[in-house]
Every structure is written in structure tokens, then in C-alpha cells.
Protein backbone atom coordinates (compact mmCIF):
# COMPACT_ATOMS: atom_id res chain seq x y z
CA UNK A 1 -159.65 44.73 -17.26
CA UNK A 2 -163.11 45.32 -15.23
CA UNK A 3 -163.36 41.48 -15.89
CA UNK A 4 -160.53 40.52 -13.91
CA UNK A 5 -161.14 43.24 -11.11
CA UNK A 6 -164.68 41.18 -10.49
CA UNK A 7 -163.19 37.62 -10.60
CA UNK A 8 -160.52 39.00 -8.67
CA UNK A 9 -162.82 40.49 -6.17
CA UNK A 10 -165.58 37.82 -5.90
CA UNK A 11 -162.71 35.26 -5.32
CA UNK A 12 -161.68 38.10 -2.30
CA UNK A 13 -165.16 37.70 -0.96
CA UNK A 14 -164.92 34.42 -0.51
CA UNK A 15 -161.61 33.74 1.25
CA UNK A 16 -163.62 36.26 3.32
CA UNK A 17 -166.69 34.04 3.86
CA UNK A 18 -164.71 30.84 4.39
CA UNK A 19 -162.53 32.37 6.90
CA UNK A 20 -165.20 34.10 9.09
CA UNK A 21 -167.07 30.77 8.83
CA UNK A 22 -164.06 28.81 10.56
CA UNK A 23 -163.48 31.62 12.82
CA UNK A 24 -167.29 31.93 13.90
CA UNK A 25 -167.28 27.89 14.27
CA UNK A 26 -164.18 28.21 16.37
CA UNK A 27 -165.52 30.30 18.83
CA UNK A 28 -168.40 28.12 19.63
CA UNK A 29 -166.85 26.25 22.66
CA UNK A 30 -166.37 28.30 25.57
CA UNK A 31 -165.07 27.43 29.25
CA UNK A 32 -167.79 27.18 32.18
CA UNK A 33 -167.01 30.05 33.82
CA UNK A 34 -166.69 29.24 38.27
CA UNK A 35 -167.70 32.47 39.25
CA UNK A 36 -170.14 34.58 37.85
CA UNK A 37 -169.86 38.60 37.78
CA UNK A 38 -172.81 40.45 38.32
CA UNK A 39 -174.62 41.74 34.72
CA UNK A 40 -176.99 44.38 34.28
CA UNK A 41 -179.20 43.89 31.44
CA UNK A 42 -180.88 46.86 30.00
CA UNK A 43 -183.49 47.47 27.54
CA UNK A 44 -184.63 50.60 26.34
CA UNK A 45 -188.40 50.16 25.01
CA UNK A 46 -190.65 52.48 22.85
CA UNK A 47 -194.02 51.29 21.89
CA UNK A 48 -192.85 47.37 21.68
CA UNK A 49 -196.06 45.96 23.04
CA UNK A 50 -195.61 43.10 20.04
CA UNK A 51 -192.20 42.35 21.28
CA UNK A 52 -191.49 43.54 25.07
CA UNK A 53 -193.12 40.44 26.73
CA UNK A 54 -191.19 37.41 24.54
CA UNK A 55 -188.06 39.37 25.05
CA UNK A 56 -188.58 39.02 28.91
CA UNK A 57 -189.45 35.70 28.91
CA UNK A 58 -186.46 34.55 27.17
CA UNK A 59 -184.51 36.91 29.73
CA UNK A 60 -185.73 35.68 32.79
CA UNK A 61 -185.90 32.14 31.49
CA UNK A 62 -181.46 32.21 31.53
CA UNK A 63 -179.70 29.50 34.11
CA UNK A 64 -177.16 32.35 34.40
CA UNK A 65 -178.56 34.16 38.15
CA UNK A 66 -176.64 36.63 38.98
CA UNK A 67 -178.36 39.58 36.92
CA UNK A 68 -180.38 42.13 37.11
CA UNK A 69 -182.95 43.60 34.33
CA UNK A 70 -183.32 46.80 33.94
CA UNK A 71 -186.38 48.05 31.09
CA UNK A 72 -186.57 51.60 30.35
CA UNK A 73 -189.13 52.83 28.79
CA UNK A 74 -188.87 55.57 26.39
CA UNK A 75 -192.51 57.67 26.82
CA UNK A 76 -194.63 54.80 25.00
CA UNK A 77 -198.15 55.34 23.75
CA UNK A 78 -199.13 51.48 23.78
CA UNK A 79 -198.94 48.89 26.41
CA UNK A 80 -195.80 48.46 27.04
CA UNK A 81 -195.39 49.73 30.65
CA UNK A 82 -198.57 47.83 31.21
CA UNK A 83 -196.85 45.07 30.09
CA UNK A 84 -193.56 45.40 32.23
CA UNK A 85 -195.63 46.06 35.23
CA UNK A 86 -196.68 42.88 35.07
CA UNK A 87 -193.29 40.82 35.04
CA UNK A 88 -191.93 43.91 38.02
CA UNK A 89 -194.30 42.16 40.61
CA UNK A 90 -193.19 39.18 39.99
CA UNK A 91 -189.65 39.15 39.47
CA UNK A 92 -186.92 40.80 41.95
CA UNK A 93 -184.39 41.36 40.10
CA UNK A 94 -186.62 43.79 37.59
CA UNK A 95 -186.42 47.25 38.07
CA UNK A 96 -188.19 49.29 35.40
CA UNK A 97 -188.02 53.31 34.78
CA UNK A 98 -190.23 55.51 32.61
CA UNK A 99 -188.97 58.37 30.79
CA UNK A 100 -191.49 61.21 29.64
CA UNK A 101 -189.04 63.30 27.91
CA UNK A 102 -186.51 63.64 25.63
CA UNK A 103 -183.65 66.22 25.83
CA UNK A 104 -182.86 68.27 22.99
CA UNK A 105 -179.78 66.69 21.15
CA UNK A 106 -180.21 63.13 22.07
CA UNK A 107 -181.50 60.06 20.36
CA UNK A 108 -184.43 58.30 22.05
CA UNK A 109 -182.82 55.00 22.52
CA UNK A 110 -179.46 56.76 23.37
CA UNK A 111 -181.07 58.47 26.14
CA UNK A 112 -183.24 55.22 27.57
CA UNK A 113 -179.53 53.56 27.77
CA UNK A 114 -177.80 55.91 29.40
CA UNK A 115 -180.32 56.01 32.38
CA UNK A 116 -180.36 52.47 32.33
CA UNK A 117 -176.68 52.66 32.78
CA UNK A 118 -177.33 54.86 36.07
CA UNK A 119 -179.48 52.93 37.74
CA UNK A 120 -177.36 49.46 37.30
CA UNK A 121 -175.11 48.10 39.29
CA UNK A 122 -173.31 45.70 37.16
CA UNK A 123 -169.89 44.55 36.70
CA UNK A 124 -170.28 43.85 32.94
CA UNK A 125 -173.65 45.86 30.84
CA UNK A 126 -175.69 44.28 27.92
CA UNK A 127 -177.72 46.24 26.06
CA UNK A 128 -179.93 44.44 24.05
CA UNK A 129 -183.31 45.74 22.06
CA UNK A 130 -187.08 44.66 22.56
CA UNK A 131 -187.12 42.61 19.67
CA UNK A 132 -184.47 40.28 20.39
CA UNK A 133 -185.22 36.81 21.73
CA UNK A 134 -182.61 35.31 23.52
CA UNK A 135 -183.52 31.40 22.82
CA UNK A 136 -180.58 29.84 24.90
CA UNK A 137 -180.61 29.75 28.40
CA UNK A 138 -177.08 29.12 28.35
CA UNK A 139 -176.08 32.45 26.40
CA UNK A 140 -175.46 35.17 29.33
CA UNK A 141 -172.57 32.75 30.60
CA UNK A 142 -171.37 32.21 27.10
CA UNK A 143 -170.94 35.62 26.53
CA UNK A 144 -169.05 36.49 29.70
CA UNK A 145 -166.55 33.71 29.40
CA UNK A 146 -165.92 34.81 25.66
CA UNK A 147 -165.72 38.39 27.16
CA UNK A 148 -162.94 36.85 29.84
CA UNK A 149 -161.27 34.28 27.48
CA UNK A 150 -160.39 37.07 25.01
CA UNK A 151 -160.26 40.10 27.25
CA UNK A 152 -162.78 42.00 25.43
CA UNK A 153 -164.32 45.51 26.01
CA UNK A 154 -167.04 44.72 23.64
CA UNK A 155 -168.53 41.89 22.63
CA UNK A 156 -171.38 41.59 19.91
CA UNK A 157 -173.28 38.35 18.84
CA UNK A 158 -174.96 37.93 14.59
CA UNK A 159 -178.26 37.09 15.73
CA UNK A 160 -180.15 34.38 13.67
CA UNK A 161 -182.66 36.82 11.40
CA UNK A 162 -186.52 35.66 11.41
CA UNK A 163 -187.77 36.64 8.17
CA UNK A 164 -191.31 35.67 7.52
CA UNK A 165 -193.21 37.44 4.47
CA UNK A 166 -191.99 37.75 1.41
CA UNK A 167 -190.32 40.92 0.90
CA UNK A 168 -188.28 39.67 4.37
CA UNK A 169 -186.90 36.19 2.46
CA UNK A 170 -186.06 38.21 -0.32
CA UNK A 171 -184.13 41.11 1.57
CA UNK A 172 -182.75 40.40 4.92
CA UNK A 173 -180.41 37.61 3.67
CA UNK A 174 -179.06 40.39 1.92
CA UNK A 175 -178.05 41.41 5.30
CA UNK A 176 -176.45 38.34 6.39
CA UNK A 177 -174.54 38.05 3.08
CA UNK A 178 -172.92 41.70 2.99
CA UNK A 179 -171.57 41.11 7.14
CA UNK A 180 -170.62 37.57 6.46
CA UNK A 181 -168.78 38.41 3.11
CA UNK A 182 -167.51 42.01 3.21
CA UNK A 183 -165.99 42.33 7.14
CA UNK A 184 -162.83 39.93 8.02
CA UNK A 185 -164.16 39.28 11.53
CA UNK A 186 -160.38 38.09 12.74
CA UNK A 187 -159.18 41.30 12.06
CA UNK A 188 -162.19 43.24 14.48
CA UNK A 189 -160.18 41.88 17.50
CA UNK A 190 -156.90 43.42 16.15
CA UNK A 191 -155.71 46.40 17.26
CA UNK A 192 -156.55 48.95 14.26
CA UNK A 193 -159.07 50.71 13.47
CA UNK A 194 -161.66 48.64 12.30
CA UNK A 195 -164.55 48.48 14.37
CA UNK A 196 -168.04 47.27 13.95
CA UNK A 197 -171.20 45.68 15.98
CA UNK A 198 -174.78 45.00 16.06
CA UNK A 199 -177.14 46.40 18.43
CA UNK A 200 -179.24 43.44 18.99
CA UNK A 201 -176.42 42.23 21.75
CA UNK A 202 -173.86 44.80 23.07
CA UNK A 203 -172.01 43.58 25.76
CA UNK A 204 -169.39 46.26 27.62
CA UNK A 205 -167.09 45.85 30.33
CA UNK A 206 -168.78 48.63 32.67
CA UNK A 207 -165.44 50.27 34.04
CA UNK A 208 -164.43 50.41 29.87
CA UNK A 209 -168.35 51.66 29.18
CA UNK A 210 -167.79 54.43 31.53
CA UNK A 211 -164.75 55.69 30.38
CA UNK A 212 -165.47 56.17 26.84
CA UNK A 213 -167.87 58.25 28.13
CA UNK A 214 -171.06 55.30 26.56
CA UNK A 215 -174.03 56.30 25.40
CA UNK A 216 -173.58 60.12 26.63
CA UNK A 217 -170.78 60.53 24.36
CA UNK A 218 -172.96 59.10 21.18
CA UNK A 219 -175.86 60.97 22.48
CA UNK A 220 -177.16 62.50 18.72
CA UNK A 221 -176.11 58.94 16.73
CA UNK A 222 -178.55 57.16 15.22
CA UNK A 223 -176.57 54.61 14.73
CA UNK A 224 -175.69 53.49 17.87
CA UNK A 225 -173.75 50.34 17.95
CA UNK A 226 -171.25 51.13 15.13
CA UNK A 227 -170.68 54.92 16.86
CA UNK A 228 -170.41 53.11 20.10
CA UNK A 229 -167.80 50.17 18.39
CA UNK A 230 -165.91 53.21 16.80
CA UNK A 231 -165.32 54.80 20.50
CA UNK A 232 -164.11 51.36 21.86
CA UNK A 233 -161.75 51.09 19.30
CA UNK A 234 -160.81 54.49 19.43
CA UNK A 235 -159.45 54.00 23.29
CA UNK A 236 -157.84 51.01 22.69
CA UNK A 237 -160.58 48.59 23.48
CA UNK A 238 -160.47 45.07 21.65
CA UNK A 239 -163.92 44.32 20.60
CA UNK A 240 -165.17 40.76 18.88
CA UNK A 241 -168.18 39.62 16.73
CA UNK A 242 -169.54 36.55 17.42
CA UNK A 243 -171.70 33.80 16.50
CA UNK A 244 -174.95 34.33 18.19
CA UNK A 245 -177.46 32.63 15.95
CA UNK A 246 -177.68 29.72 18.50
CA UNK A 247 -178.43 31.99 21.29
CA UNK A 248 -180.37 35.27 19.68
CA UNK A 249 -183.04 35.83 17.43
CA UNK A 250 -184.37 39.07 16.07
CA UNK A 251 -187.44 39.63 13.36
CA UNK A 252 -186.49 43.79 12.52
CA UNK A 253 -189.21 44.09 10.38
CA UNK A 254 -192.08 42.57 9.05
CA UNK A 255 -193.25 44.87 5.69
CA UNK A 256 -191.32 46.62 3.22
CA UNK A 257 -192.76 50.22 4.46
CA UNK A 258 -190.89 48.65 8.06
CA UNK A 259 -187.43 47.95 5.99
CA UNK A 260 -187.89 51.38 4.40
CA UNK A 261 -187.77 53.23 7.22
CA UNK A 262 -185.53 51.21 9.76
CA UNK A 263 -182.50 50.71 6.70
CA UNK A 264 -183.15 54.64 5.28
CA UNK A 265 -182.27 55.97 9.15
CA UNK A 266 -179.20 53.82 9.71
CA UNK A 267 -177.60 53.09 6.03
CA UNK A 268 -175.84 56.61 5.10
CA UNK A 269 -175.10 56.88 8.96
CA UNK A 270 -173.11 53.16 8.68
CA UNK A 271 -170.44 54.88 5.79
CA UNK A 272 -170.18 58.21 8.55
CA UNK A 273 -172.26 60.45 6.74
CA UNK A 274 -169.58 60.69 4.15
CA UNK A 275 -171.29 60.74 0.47
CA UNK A 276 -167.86 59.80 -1.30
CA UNK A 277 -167.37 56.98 0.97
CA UNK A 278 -170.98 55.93 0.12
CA UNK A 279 -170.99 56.15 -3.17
CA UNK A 280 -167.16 54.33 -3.73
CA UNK A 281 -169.22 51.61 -1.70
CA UNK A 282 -172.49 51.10 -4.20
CA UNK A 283 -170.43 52.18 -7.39
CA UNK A 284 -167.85 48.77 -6.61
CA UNK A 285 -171.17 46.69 -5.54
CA UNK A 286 -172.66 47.60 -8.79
CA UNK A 287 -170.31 46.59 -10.97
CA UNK A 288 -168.69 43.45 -8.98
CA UNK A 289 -171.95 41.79 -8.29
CA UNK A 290 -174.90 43.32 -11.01
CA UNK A 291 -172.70 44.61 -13.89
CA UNK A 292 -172.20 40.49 -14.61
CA UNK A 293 -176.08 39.67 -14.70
CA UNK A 294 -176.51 42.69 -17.13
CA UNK A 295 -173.41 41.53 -19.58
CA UNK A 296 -174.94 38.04 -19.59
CA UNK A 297 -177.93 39.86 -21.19
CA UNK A 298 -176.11 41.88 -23.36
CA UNK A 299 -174.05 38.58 -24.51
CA UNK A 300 -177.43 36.80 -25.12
CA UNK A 301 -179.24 39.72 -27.46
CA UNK A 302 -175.51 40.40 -29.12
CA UNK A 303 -175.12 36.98 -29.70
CA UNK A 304 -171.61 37.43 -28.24
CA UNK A 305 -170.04 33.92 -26.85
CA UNK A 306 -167.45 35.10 -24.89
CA UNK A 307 -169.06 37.98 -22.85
CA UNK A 308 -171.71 34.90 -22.58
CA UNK A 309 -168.82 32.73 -20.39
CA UNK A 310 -167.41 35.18 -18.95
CA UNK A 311 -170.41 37.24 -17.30
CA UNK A 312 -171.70 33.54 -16.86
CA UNK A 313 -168.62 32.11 -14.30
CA UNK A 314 -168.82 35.70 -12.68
CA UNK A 315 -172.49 34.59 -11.93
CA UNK A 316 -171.79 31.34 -10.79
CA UNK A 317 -169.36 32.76 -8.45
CA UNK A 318 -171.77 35.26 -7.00
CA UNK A 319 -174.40 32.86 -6.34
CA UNK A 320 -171.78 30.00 -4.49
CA UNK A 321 -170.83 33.13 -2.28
CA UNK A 322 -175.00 33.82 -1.64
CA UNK A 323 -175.82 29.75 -1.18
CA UNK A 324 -172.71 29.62 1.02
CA UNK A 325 -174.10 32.76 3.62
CA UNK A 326 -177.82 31.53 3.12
CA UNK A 327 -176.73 27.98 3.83
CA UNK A 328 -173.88 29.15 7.20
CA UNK A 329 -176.80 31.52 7.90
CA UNK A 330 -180.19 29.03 7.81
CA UNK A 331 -181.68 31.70 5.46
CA UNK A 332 -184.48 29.55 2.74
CA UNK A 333 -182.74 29.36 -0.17
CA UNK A 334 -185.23 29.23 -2.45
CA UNK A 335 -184.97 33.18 -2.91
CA UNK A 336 -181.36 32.98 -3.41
CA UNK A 337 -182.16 33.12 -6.98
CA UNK A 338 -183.53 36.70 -6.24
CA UNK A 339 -180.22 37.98 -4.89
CA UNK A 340 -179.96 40.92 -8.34
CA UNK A 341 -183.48 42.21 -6.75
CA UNK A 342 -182.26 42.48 -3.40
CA UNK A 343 -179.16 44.05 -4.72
CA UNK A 344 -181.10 46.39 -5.96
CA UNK A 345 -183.20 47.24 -3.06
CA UNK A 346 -180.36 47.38 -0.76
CA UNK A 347 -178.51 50.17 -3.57
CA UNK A 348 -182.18 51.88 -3.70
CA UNK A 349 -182.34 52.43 -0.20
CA UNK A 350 -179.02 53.55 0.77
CA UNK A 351 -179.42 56.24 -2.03
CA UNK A 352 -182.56 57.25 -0.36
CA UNK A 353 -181.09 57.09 3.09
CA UNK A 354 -178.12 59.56 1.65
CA UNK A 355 -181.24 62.03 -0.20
CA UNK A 356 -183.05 62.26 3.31
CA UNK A 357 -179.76 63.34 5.02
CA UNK A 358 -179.35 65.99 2.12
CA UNK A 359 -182.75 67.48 1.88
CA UNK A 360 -184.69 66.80 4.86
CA UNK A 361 -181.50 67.00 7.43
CA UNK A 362 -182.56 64.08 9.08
CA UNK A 363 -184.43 60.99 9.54
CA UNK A 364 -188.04 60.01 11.27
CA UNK A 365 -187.73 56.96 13.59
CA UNK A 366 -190.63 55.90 16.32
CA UNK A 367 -192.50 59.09 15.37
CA UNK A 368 -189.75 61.70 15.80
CA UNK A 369 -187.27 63.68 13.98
CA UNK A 370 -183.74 63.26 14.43
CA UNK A 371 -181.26 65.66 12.95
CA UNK A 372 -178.21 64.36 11.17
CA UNK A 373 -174.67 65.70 11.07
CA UNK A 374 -173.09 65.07 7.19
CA UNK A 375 -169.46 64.88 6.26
């Protein structure tokens, strides 16, 4: 019986994958748009000295004009108003804002956006983070025509993942696999209740943004974008994930103590808090896509040919779902073969992420402590 719930399952997964492929490669053309709304940009900064001054570049460097950038930064300790200061006097459309507090019950980056949001002037608002390169200068104009084409309220791109050490090649495709395989992207646009986005590239229609109430109204989330998805959804918004891998890159970390941290604040937060919902989650992607590896043992040292085949096609069907993602999502695919250990990881540190909400109450991010709220 558990046999036919995995086939049955894996062979789910990929009707999945196919489909969001041809729906990601359908919404690759897009019309020129003839006039051009005016965007505010804004990007809320804490101690991204590495990162602040390629993200500008590629910024500044769009054919799309009629913008203005907004960076606000969130009381760094490094160079990174140094850094801004230098692009302010020499670019116009740059406004930048310090913050050197933090009210109680709000989340650092929460708090950066929503001032960012007061001081724009925008018709649409893109929020986008310090680490993400935007390495098409034709993607602000992309994005609004999708945004007009499909009369969205939020629009959110997949960004093409740098991963560069090893722990990165081995992990982050996990990332791209569990998006690509587990959400039915078509259906995000539907009217329900399904709602989802990445904060990399957030994209709101600014009379929509302010009525939800935006960033004030997710003030305490950690996880921002999903929270923030969830609200447009929840006031009738239609919302759509594109492909962005073309136009956006993003490295989110470069170490394992850096994938610690960054998945352990926002994995438990992603399933609401809720520990049923959380475990339901792990428990089915235990058994559907590691319980086969272990039976193939188990056949091998019991010397038992059918739990052998069996656990064997379930294999081969897990791995043509991870070469398809790697392959859609230019991932090297010479660590496909470790997709059990990244399993693994990923189960690890959603556990962990669920055990920090439990005993400490909340997470540390960018050297502070934010207090969770558990269902």
C-alpha cells in the first residue's frame, strides 16, 4: 500500500514539474509596454557592505527610466551607508534614509520597508533585498507589463540561485526542486487561497500595497513575503510567480553556519507556526522521497528481489524529478546524486527551526532577537 502511495505521489510531482515548466516558459514573452508608470524601488539594507554596491549597479544600470531608488538602511555597523553615499551624489533619482532604531514589535527589514514605502512616490513598489542582482536591463519593464497583462497585485520572480562552495551545490538545489515540484504555479493566480512569493523581487500595485495595510500590517513576521502573499490573497488580490532566472540572481548564503541560520528563522514560520502542519509536511517527505533509498538497502542485505525493483523504480523516479529541476533550473548536476543528503539537511533544519520556536521563543537574525508567535 505505502508502495503505491509513493509511485502515486512521485508521478504527482511530476505532472507538477512539467506543468510549471510550460507555464514558466509561457510567460517569457511579454508586450513592450508605451508608457511607463512611475516605480519606486526600495531596499532595506543591514550590514550588506559585500552586497549593497553590485545590487546598485545592476539597478541603476536598467533601460527602464522612470524610477526612483530608495535604500534604507537599517542601523548598520559596516560600510554600507558609506557605500550608498557614494552612488546618492551621483545619481538623482537616489534618495537614501538611515534608521537608528527599531520599535518594539517589528521586524528589522519590516520596518526599513515600510519607511521606504513613505518616502516613495511610486505608482507600482518593488521591494527587492541587497543581495539580489538584477542582471537584465530589460527586467523592470518586464515586470510591469506582466503586472498589466495579467492584472496582478503581486508579482514575484524565482531568481536564478548562485551557489558556489560545496555545502551550497549540495543544498540550495534542494530549494529549487521543492518550489518547482511541490507548488502548481497556475493555480497561485486563481482565486483561492493559495498564496506564496519570494522576497528577492516583490512587486505591489501601490494603491493594493496600501490597502492591505503592507508591511505595517506584517510588522512582527519574519517571514515576510509569504505573510505579505497571504494578505494579498486574503483581499482578493491575484498574485503570480514568475520566471526570473533571466533577469535576477541571488547568492543567500555562502557557508553552512549562513544556511543554518537564514533556513532555521524562516522554515517553521513558512508552515504558520503550526507544528502539525509541519510535521504532516516532513513525515510525507520522508517516506515519499527517503523511505525508497533505505528499502533499496534493506532489499540488498535481505537479499529480497522484489523490494530490490520496487524501491529501485521509486529511485529512478525521484532522481528524473531532481535532473529535471537541476537541468530547468541551471543547478550543476553533478551533486544531484547527493539529493538523500540534502533531504536530510533540509528535514534537520526545519526540525531545528520548529525546537527554536519551542524553547527559545524566537529566532536570532542580523544580531537580534525576534520573538515568534506559535499555533
Amino acid at each position: 500500500m505505502i508502495d503505491l502511495f509513493i509511485f502515486f505521489s512521485l508521478i504527482s510531482f511530476l505532472i507538477i514539474l512539467i506543468n510549471n515548466i510550460f507555464y514558466l516558459e509561457e510567460e517569457k514573452e511579454y508586450i513592450p509596454l508605451k508608457q511607463k508608470p512611475f516605480i519606486s524601488i526600495i531596499i532595506p539594507a543591514r550590514n550588506e557592505e559585500e552586497n549593497i554596491v553590485d545590487c546598485l549597479n545592476g539597478i541603476l544600470n536598467q533601460k527602464y527610466e522612470n524610477f526612483e531608488l530608495i535604500v534604507v538602511d537599517d542601523n548598520s555597523n559596516d560600510k554600507t551607508p558609506y557605500l550608498v553615499e557614494k552612488f546618492v551624489d551621483k545619481n538623482k533619482n537616489l534618495k537614501f534614509l538611515r534608521l537608528n532604531f527599531l520599535p518594539e514589535g517589528w521586524m528589522g527589514k519590516n520596518f526599513a520597508c515600510w519607511n521606504g514605502f513613505n518616502l516613495s512616490k511610486g505608482e507600482y513598489l518593488l521591494f527587492t533585498d541587497a543581495d539580489t542582482r538584477f542582471i537584465d536591463e530589460n527586467l523592470i519593464e518586464y515586470a510591469i507589463s506582466k503586472m498589466k497583462e495579467k492584472d496582478l497585485k503581486l508579482l514575484s520572480l524565482i531568481p536564478k540561485i548562485e551557489a558556489i562552495s560545496f555545502i551550497e551545490k549540495i543544498f540550495m538545489p534542494l530549494w529549487s526542486f521543492a518550489f518547482m515540484t511541490f507548488l502548481p504555479l497556475r493555480i497561485l493566480s486563481k482565486k483561492n487561497k493559495f498564496a506564496f512569493a519570494l522576497g528577492p523581487f516583490l512587486l505591489f500595485e501601490r494603491k493594493f500595497y496600501e490597502e492591505i495595510g503592507g508591511h505595517k500590517e506584517i510588522r512582527n513576521e519574519i517571514v515576510d513575503d509569504i505573510f505579505l502573499a497571504r494578505k494579498v490573497k486574503e483581499n482578493g488580490g491575484n498574485i503570480a510567480i514568475l520566471n526570473g532566472k533571466e533577469f535576477i540572481k541571488v547568492r543567500f548564503y555562502k557557508n553552512y553556519e549562513e544556511i543554518k541560520r537564514g533556513v532555521t528563522k524562516s522554515a517553521f514560520g513558512a508552515f504558520n507556526y503550526s507544528y502539525k502542519i509541519l510535521f504532516i509536511f516532513l513525515l510525507l517527505s520522508f517516506i515519499i522521497f527517503f523511505l525508497p533509498f533505505l528499502n533499496f538497502l534493506k532489499g540488498i542485505l535481505t537479499s529480497c528481489p522484489n523490494l530490490i525493483k520496487i524501491s529501485f523504480l521509486q529511485i529512478s523516479l525521484i532522481y528524473l524529478l531532481k535532473l529535471i529541476s537541476d537541468i530547468y533550473n541551471s543547478h550543476d548536476l553533478k551533486y544531484t546524486i547527493f539529493f538523500p543528503i540534502s533531504l536530510l539537511i533540509g528535514i534537520y533544519l526545519c526540525i531545528y527551526s520548529a525546537k527554536e520556536a519551542f524553547f527559545r521563543r524566537g529566532y536570532v537574525w542580523k544580531e537580534r532577537f525576534y520573538p515568534v508567535f506559535k499555533k
